[in-house]
PDB file of N, CA and C in Angstrom:
ATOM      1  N   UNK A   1      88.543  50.672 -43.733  1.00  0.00           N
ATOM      2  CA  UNK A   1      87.304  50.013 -44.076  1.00  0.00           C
ATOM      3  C   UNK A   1      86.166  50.990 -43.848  1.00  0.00           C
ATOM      4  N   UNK A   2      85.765  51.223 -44.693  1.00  0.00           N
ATOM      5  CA  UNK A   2      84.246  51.883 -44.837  1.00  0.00           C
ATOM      6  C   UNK A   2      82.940  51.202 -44.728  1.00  0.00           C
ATOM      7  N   UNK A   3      81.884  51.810 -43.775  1.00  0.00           N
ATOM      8  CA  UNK A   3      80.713  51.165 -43.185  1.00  0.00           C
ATOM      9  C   UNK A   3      79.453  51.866 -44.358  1.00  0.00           C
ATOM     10  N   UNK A   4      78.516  50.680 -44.608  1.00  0.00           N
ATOM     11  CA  UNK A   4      77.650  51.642 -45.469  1.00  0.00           C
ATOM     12  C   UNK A   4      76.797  52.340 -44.500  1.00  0.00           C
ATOM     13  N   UNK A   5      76.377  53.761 -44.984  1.00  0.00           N
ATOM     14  CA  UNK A   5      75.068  54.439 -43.753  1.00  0.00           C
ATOM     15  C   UNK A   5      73.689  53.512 -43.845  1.00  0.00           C
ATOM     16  N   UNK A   6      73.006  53.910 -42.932  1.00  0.00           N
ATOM     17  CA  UNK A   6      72.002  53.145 -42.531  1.00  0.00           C
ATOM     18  C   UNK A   6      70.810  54.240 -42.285  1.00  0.00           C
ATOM     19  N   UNK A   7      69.546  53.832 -42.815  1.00  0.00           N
ATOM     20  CA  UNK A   7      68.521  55.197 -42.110  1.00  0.00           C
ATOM     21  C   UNK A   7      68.557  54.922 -40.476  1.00  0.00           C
ATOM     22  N   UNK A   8      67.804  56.098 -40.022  1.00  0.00           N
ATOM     23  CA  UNK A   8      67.723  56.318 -38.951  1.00  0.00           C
ATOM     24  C   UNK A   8      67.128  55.502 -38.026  1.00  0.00           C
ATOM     25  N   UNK A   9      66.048  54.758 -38.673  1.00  0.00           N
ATOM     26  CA  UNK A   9      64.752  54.203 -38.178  1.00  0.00           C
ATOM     27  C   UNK A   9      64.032  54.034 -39.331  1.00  0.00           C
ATOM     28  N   UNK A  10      62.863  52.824 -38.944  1.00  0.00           N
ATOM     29  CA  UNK A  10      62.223  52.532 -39.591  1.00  0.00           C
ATOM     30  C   UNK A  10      60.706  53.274 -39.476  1.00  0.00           C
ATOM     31  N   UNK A  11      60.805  53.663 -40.698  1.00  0.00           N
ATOM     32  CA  UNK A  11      59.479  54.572 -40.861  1.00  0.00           C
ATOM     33  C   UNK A  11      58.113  54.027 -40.616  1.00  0.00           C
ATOM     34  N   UNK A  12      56.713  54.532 -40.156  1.00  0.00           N
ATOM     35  CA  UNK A  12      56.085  53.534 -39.693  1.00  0.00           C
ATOM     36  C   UNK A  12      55.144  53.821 -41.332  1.00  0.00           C
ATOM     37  N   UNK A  13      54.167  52.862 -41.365  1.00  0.00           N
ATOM     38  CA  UNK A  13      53.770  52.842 -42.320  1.00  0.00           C
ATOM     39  C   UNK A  13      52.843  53.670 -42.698  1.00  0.00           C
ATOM     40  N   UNK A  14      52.717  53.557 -44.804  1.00  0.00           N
ATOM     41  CA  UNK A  14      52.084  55.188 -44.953  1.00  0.00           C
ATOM     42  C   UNK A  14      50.507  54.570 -45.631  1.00  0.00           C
ATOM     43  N   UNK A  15      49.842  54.993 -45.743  1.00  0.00           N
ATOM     44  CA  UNK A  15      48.350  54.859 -46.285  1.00  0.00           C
ATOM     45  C   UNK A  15      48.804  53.900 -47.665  1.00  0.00           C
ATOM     46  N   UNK A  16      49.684  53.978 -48.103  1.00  0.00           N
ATOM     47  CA  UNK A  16      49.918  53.300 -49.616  1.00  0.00           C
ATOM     48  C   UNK A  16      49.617  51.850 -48.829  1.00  0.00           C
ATOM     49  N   UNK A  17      51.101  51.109 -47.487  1.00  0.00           N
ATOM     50  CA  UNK A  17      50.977  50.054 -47.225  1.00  0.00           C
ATOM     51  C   UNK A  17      49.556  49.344 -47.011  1.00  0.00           C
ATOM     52  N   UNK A  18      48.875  50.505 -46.794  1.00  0.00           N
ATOM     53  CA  UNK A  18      47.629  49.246 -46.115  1.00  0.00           C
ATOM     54  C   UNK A  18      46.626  49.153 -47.325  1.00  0.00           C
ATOM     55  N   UNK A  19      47.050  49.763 -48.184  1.00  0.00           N
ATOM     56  CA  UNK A  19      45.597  49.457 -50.178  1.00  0.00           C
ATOM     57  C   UNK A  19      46.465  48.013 -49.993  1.00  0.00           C
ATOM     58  N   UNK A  20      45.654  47.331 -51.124  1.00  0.00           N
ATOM     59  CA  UNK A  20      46.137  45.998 -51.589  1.00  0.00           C
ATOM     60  C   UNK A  20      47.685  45.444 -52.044  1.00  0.00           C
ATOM     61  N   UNK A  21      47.729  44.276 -51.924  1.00  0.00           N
ATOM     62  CA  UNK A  21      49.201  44.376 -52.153  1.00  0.00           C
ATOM     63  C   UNK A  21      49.050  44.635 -53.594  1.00  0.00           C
ATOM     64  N   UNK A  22      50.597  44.973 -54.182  1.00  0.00           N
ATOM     65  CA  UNK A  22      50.628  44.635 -55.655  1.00  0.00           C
ATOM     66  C   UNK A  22      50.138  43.388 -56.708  1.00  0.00           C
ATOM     67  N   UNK A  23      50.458  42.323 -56.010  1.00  0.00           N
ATOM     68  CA  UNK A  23      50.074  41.170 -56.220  1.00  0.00           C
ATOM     69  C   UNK A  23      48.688  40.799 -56.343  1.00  0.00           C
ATOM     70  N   UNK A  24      48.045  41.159 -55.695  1.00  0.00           N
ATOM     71  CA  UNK A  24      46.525  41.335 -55.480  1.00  0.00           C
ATOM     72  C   UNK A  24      46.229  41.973 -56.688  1.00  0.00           C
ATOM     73  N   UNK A  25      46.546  43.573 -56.670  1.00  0.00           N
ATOM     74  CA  UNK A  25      46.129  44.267 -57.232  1.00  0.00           C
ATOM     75  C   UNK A  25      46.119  43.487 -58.753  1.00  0.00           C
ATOM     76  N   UNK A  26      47.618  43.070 -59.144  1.00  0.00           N
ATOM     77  CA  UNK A  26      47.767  42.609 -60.758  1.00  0.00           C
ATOM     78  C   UNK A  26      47.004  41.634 -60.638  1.00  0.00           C
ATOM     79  N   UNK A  27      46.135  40.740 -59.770  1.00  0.00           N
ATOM     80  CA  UNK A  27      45.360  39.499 -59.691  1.00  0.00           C
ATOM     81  C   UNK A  27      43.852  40.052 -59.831  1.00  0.00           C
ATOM     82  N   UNK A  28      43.569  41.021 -59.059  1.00  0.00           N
ATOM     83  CA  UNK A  28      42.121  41.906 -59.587  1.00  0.00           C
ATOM     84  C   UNK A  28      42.012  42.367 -61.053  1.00  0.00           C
ATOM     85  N   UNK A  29      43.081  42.864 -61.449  1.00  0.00           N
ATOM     86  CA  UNK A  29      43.269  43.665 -62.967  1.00  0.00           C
ATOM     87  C   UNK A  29      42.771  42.125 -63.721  1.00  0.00           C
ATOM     88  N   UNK A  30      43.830  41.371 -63.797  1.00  0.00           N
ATOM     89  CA  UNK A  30      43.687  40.258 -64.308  1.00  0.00           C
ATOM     90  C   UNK A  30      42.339  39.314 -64.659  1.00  0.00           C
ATOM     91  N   UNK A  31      42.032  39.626 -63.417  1.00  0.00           N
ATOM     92  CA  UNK A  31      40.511  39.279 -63.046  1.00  0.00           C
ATOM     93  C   UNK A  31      39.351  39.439 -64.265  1.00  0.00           C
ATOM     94  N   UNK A  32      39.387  41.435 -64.109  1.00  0.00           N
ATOM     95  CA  UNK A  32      38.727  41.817 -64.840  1.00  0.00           C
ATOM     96  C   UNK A  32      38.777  42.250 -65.850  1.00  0.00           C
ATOM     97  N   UNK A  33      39.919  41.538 -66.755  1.00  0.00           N
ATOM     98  CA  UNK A  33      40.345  41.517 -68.130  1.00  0.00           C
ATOM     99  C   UNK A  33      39.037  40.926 -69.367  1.00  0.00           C
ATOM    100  N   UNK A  34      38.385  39.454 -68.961  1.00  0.00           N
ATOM    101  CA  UNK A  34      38.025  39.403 -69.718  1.00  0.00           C
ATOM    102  C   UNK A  34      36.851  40.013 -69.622  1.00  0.00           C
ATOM    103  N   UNK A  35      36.117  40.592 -68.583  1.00  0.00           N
ATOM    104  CA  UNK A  35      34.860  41.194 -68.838  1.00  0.00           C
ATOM    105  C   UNK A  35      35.179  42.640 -69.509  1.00  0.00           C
ATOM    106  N   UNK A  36      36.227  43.480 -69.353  1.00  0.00           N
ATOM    107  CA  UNK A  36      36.077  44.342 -70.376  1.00  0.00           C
ATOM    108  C   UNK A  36      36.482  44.003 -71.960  1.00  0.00           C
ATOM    109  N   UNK A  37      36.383  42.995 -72.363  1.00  0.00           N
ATOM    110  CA  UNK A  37      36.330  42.535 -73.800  1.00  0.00           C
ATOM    111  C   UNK A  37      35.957  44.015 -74.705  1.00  0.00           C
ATOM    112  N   UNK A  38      36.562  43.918 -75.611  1.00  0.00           N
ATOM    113  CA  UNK A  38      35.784  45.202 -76.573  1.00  0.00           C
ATOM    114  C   UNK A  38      35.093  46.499 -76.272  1.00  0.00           C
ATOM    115  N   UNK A  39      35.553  46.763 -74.620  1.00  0.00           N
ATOM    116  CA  UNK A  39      35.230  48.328 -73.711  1.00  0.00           C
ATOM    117  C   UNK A  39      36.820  48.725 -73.997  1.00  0.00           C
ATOM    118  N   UNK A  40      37.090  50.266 -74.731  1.00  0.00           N
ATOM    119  CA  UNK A  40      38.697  50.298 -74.342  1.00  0.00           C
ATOM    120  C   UNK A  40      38.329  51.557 -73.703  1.00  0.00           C
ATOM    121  N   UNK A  41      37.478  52.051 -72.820  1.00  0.00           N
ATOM    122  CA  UNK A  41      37.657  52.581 -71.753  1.00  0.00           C
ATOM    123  C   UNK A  41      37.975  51.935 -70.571  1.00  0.00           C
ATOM    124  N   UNK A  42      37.503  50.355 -70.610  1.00  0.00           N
ATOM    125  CA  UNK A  42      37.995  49.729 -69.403  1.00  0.00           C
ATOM    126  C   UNK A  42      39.218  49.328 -69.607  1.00  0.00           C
ATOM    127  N   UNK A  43      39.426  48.988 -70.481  1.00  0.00           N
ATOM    128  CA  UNK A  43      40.590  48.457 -71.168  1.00  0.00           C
ATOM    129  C   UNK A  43      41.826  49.342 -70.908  1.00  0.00           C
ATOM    130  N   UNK A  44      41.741  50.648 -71.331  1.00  0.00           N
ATOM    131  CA  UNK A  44      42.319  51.649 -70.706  1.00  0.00           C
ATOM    132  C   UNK A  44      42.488  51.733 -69.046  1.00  0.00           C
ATOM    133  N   UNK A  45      41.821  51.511 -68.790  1.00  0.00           N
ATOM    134  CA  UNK A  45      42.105  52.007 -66.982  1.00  0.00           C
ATOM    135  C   UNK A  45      42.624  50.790 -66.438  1.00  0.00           C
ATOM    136  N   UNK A  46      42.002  49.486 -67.072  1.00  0.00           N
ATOM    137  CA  UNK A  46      42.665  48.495 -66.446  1.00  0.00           C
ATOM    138  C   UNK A  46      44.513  48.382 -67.047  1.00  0.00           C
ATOM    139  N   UNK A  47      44.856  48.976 -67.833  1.00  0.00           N
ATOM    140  CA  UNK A  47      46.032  48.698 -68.485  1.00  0.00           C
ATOM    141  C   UNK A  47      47.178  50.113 -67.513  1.00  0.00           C
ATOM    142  N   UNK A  48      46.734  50.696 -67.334  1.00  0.00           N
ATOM    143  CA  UNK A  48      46.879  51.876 -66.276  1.00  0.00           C
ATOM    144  C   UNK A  48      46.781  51.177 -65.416  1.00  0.00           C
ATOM    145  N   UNK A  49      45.905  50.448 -64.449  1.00  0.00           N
ATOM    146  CA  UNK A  49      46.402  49.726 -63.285  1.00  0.00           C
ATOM    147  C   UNK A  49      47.336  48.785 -63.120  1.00  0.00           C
ATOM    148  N   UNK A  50      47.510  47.847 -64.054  1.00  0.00           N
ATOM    149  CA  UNK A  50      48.430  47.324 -64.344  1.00  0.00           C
ATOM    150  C   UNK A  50      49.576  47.801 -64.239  1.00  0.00           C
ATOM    151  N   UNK A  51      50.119  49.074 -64.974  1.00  0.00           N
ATOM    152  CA  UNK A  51      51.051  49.548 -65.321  1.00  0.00           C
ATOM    153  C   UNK A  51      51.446  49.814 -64.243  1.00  0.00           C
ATOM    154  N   UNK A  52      50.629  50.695 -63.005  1.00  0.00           N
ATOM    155  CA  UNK A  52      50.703  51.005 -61.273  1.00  0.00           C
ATOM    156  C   UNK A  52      51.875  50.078 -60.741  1.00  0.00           C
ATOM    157  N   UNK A  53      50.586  49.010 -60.754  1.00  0.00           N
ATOM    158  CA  UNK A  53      51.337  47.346 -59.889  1.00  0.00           C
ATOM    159  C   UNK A  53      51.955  47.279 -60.205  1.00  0.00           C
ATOM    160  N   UNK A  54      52.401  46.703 -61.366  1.00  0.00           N
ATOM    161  CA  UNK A  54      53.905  46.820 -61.583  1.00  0.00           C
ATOM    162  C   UNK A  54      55.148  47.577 -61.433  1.00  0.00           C
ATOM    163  N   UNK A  55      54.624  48.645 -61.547  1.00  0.00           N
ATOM    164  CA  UNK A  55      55.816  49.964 -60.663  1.00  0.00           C
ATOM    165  C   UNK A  55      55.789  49.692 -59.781  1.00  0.00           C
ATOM    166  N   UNK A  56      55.134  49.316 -59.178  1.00  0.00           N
ATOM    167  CA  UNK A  56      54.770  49.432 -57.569  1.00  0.00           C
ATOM    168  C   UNK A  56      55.706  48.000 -57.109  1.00  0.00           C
ATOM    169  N   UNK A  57      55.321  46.968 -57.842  1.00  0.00           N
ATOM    170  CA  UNK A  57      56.229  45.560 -57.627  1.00  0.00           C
ATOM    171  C   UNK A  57      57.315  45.486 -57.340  1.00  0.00           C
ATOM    172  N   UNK A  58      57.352  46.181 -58.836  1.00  0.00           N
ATOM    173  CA  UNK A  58      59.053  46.224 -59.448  1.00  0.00           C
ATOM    174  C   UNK A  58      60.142  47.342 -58.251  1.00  0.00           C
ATOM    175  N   UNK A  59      59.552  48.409 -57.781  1.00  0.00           N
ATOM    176  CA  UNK A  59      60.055  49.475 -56.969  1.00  0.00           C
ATOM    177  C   UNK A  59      60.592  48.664 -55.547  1.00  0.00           C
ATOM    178  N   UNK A  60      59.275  47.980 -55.201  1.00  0.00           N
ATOM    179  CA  UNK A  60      59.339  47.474 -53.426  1.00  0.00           C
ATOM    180  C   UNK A  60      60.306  45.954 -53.964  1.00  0.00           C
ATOM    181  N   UNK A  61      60.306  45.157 -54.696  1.00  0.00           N
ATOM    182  CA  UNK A  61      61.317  44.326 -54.918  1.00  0.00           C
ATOM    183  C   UNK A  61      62.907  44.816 -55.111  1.00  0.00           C
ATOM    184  N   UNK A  62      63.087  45.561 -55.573  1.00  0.00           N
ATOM    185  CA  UNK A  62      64.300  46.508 -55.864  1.00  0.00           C
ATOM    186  C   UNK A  62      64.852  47.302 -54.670  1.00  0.00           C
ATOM    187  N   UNK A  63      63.808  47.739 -53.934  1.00  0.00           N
ATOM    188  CA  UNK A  63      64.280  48.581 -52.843  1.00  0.00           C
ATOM    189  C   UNK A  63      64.374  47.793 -51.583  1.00  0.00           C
ATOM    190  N   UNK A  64      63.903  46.512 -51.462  1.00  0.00           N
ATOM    191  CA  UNK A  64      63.866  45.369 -50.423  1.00  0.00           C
ATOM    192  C   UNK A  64      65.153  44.624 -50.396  1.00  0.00           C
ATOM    193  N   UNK A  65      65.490  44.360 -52.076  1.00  0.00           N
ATOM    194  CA  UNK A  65      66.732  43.517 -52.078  1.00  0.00           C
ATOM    195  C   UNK A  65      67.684  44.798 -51.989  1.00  0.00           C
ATOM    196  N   UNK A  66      68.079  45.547 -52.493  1.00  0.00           N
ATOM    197  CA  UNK A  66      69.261  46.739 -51.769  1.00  0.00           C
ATOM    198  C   UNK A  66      69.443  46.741 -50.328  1.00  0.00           C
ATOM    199  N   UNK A  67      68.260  46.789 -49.380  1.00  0.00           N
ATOM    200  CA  UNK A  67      67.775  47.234 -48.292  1.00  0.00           C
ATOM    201  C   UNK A  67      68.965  45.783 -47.416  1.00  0.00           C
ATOM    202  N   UNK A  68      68.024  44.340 -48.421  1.00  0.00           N
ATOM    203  CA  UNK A  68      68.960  43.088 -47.560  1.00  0.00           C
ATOM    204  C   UNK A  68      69.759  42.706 -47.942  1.00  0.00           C
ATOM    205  N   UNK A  69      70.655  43.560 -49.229  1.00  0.00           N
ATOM    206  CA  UNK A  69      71.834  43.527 -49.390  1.00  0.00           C
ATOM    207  C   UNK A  69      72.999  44.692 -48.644  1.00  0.00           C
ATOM    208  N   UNK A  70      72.678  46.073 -48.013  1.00  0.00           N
ATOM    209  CA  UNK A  70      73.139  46.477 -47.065  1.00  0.00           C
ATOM    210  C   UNK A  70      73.047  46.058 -45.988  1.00  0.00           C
ATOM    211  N   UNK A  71      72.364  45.125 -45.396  1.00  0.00           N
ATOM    212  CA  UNK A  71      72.224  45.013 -43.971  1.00  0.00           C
ATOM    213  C   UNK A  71      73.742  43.668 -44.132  1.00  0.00           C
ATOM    214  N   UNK A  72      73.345  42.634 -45.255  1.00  0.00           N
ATOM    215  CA  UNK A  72      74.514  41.749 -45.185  1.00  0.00           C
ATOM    216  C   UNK A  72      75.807  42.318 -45.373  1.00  0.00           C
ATOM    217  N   UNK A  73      76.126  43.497 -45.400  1.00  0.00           N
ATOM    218  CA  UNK A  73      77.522  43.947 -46.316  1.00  0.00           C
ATOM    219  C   UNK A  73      77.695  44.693 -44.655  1.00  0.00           C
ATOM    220  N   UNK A  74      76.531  45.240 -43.990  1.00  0.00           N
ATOM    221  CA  UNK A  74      77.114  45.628 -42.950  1.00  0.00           C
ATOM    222  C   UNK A  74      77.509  44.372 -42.003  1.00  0.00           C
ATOM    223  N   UNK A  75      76.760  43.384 -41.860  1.00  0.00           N
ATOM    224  CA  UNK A  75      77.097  42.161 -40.804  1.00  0.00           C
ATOM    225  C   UNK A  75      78.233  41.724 -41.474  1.00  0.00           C
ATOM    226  N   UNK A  76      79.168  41.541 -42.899  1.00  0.00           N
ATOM    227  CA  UNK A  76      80.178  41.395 -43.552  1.00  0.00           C
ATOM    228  C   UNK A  76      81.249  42.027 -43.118  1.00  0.00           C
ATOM    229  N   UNK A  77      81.262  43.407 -42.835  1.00  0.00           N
ATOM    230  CA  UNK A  77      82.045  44.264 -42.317  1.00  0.00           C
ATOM    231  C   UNK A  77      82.057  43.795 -41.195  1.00  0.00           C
ATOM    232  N   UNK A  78      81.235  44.167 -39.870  1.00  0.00           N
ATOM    233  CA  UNK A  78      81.222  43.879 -38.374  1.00  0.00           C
ATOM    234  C   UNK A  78      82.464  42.530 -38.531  1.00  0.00           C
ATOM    235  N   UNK A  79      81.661  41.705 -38.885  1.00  0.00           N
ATOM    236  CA  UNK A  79      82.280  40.167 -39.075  1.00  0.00           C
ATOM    237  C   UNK A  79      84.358  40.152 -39.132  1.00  0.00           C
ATOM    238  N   UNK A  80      83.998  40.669 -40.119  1.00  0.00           N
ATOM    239  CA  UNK A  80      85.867  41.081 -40.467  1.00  0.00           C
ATOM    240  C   UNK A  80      86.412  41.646 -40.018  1.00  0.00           C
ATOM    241  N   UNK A  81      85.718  43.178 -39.276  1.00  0.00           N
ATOM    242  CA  UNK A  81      86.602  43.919 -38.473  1.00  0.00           C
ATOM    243  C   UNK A  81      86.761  42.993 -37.098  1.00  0.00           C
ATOM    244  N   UNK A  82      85.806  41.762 -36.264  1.00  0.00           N
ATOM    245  CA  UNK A  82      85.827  40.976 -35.149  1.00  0.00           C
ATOM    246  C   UNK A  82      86.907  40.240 -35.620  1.00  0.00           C
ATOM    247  N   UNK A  83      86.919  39.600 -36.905  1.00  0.00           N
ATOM    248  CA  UNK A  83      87.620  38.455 -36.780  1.00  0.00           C
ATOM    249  C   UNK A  83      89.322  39.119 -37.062  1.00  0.00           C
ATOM    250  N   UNK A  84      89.522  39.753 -37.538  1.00  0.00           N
ATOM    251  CA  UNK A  84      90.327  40.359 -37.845  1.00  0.00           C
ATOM    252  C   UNK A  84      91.679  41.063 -36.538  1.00  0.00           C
ATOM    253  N   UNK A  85      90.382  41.029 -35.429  1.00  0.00           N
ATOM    254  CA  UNK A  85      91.327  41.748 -34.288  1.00  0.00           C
ATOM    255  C   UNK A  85      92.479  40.593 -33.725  1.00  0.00           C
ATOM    256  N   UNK A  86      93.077  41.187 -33.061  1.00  0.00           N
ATOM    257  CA  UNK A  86      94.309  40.476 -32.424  1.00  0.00           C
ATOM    258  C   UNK A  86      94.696  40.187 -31.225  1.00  0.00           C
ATOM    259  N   UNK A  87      94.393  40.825 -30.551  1.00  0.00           N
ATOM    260  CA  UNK A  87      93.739  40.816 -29.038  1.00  0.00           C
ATOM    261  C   UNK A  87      92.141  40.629 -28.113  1.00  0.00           C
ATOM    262  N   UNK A  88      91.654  40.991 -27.379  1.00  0.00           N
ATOM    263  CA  UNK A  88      90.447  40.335 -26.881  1.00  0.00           C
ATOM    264  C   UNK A  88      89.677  41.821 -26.989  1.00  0.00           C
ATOM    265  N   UNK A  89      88.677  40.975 -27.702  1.00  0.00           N
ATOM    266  CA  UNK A  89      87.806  42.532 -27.413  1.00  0.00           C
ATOM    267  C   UNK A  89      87.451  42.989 -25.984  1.00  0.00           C
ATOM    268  N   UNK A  90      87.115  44.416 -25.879  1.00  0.00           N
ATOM    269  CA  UNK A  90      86.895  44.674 -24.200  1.00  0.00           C
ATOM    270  C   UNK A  90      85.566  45.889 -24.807  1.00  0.00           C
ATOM    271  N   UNK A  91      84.409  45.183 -25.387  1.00  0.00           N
ATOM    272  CA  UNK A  91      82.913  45.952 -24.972  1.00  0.00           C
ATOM    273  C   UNK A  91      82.268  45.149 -24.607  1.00  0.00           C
ATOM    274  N   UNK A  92      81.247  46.331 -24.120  1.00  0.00           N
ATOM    275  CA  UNK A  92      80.065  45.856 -23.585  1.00  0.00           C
ATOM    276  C   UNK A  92      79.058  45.059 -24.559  1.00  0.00           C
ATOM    277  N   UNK A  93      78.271  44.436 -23.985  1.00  0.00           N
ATOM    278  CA  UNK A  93      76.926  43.829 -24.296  1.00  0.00           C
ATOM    279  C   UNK A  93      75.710  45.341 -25.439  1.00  0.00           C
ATOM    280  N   UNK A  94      76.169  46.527 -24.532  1.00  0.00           N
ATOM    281  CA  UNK A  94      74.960  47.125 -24.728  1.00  0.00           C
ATOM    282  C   UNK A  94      76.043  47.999 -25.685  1.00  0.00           C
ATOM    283  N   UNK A  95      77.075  48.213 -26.137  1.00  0.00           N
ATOM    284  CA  UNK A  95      78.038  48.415 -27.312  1.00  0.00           C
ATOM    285  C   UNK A  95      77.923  47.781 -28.660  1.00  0.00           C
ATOM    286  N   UNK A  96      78.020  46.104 -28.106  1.00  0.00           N
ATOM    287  CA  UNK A  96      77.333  45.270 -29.269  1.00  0.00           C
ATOM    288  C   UNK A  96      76.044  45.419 -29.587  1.00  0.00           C
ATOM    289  N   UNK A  97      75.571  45.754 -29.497  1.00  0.00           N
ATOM    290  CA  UNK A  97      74.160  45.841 -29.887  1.00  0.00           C
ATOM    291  C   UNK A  97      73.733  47.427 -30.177  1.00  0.00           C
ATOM    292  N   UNK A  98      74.685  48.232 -30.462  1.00  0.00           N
ATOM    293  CA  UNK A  98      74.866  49.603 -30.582  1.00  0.00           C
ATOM    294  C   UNK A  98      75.572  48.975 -32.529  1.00  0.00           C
ATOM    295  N   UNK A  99      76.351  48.368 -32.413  1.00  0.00           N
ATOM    296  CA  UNK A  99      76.947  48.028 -33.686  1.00  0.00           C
ATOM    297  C   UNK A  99      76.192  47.090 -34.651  1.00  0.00           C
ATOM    298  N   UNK A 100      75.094  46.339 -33.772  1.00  0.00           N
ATOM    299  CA  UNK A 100      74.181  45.701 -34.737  1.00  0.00           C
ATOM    300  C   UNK A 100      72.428  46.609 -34.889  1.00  0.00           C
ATOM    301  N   UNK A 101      72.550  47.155 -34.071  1.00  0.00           N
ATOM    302  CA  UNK A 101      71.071  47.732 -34.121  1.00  0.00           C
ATOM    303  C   UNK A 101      70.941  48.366 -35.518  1.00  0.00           C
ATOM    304  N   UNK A 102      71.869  49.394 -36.266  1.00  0.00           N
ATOM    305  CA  UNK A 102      71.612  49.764 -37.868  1.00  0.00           C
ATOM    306  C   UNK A 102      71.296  48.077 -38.790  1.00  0.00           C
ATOM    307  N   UNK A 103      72.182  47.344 -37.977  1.00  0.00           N
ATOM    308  CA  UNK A 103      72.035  46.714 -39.321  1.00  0.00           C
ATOM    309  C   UNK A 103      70.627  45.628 -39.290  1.00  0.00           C
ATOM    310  N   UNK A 104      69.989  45.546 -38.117  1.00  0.00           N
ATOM    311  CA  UNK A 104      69.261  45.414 -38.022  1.00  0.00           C
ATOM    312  C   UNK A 104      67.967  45.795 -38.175  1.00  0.00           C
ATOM    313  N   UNK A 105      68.164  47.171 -38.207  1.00  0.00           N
ATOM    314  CA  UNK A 105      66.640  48.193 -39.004  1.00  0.00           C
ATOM    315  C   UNK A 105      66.977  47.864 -40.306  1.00  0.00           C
ATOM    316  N   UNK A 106      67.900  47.889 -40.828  1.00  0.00           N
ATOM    317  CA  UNK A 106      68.072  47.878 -42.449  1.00  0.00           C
ATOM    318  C   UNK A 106      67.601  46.403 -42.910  1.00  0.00           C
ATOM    319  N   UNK A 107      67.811  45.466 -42.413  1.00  0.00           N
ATOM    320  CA  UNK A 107      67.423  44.125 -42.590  1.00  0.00           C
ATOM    321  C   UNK A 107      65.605  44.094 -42.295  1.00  0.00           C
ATOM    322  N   UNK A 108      65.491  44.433 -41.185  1.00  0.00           N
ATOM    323  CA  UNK A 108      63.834  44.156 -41.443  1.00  0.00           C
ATOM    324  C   UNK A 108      63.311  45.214 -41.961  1.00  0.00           C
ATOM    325  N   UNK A 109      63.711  46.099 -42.457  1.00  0.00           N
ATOM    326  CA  UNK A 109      63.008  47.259 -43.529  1.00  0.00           C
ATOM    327  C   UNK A 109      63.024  46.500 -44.920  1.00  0.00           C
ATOM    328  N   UNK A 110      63.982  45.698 -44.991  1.00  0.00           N
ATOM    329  CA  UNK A 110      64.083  45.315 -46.372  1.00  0.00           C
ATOM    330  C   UNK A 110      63.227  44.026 -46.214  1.00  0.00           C
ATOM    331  N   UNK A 111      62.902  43.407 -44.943  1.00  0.00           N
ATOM    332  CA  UNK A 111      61.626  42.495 -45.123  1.00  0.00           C
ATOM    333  C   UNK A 111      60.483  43.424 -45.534  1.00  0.00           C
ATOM    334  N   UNK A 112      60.338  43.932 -44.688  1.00  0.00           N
ATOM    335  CA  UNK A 112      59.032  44.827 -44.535  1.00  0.00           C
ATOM    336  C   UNK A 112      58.507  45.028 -46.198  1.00  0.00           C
ATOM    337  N   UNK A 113      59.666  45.594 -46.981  1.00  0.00           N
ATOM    338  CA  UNK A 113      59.846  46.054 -48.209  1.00  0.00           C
ATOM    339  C   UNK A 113      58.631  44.854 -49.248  1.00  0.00           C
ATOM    340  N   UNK A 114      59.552  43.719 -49.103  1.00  0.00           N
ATOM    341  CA  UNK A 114      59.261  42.491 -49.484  1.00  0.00           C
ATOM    342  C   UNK A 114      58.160  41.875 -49.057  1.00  0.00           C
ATOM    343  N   UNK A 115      57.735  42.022 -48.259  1.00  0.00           N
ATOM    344  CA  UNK A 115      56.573  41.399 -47.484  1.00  0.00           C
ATOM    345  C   UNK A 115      55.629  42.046 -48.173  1.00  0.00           C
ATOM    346  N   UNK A 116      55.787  43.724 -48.261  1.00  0.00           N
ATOM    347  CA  UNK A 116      54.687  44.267 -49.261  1.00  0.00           C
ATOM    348  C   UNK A 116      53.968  43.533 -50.292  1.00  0.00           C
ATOM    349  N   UNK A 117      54.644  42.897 -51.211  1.00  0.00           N
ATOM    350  CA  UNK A 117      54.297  42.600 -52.225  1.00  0.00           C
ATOM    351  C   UNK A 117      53.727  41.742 -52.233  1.00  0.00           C
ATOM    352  N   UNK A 118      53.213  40.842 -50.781  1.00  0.00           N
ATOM    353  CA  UNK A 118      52.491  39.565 -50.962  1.00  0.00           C
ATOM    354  C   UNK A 118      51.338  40.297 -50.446  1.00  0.00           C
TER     355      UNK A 118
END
């Protein structure tokens, strides 16, 4: 049975996290759709921002659900290799929690991920 890798740690956050969310952002664009009526210089930049947010959406939704779909495939594994044994396990407390701590950065990174977008 093969374990998926896990990053190291969770990275702390970069100048991108703290601008507006995406959501926001496509809600500002939106905003100021109809006042650039018949400007396609605004029209232009607002369609360019748009285009942003949405990368930007589409990226942190995509990379959030991977993120909390490894963390479940690792608690999937753990799970099967426990239930699976035949005798009594003999670790520690601070062992178990050596075997959940990856999958636990990977799980709230992939909140974190998700949370972005609101």
């Amino acid at each position: 049975m093969t374990f998926p890798t896990f990053p190291p740690g969770i990275p702390p956050p970069d100048s991108e996290e703290i601008a507006a969310a995406p959501l926001e952002q496509l809600r500002l664009c939106l905003h100021q759709l109809p006042a650039a009526d018949g400007n396609l210089v605004e029209l232009g930049a607002l369609g360019r921002q748009l285009s942003r947010s949405h990368a930007e959406l589409d990226a942190l939704l995509l990379q959030g659900t991977i993120d909390l779909r490894a963390a479940h495939l690792g608690l999937q594994a753990l799970l099967t290799l426990l239930q699976g044994r035949d005798e009594p396990l003999l670790f520690s407390s601070e062992e178990a929690l050596a075997l959940l701590e990856p999958v636990q950065q990977r799980l709230q990174l992939g909140l974190q991920r998700i949370n972005r977008v609101f």
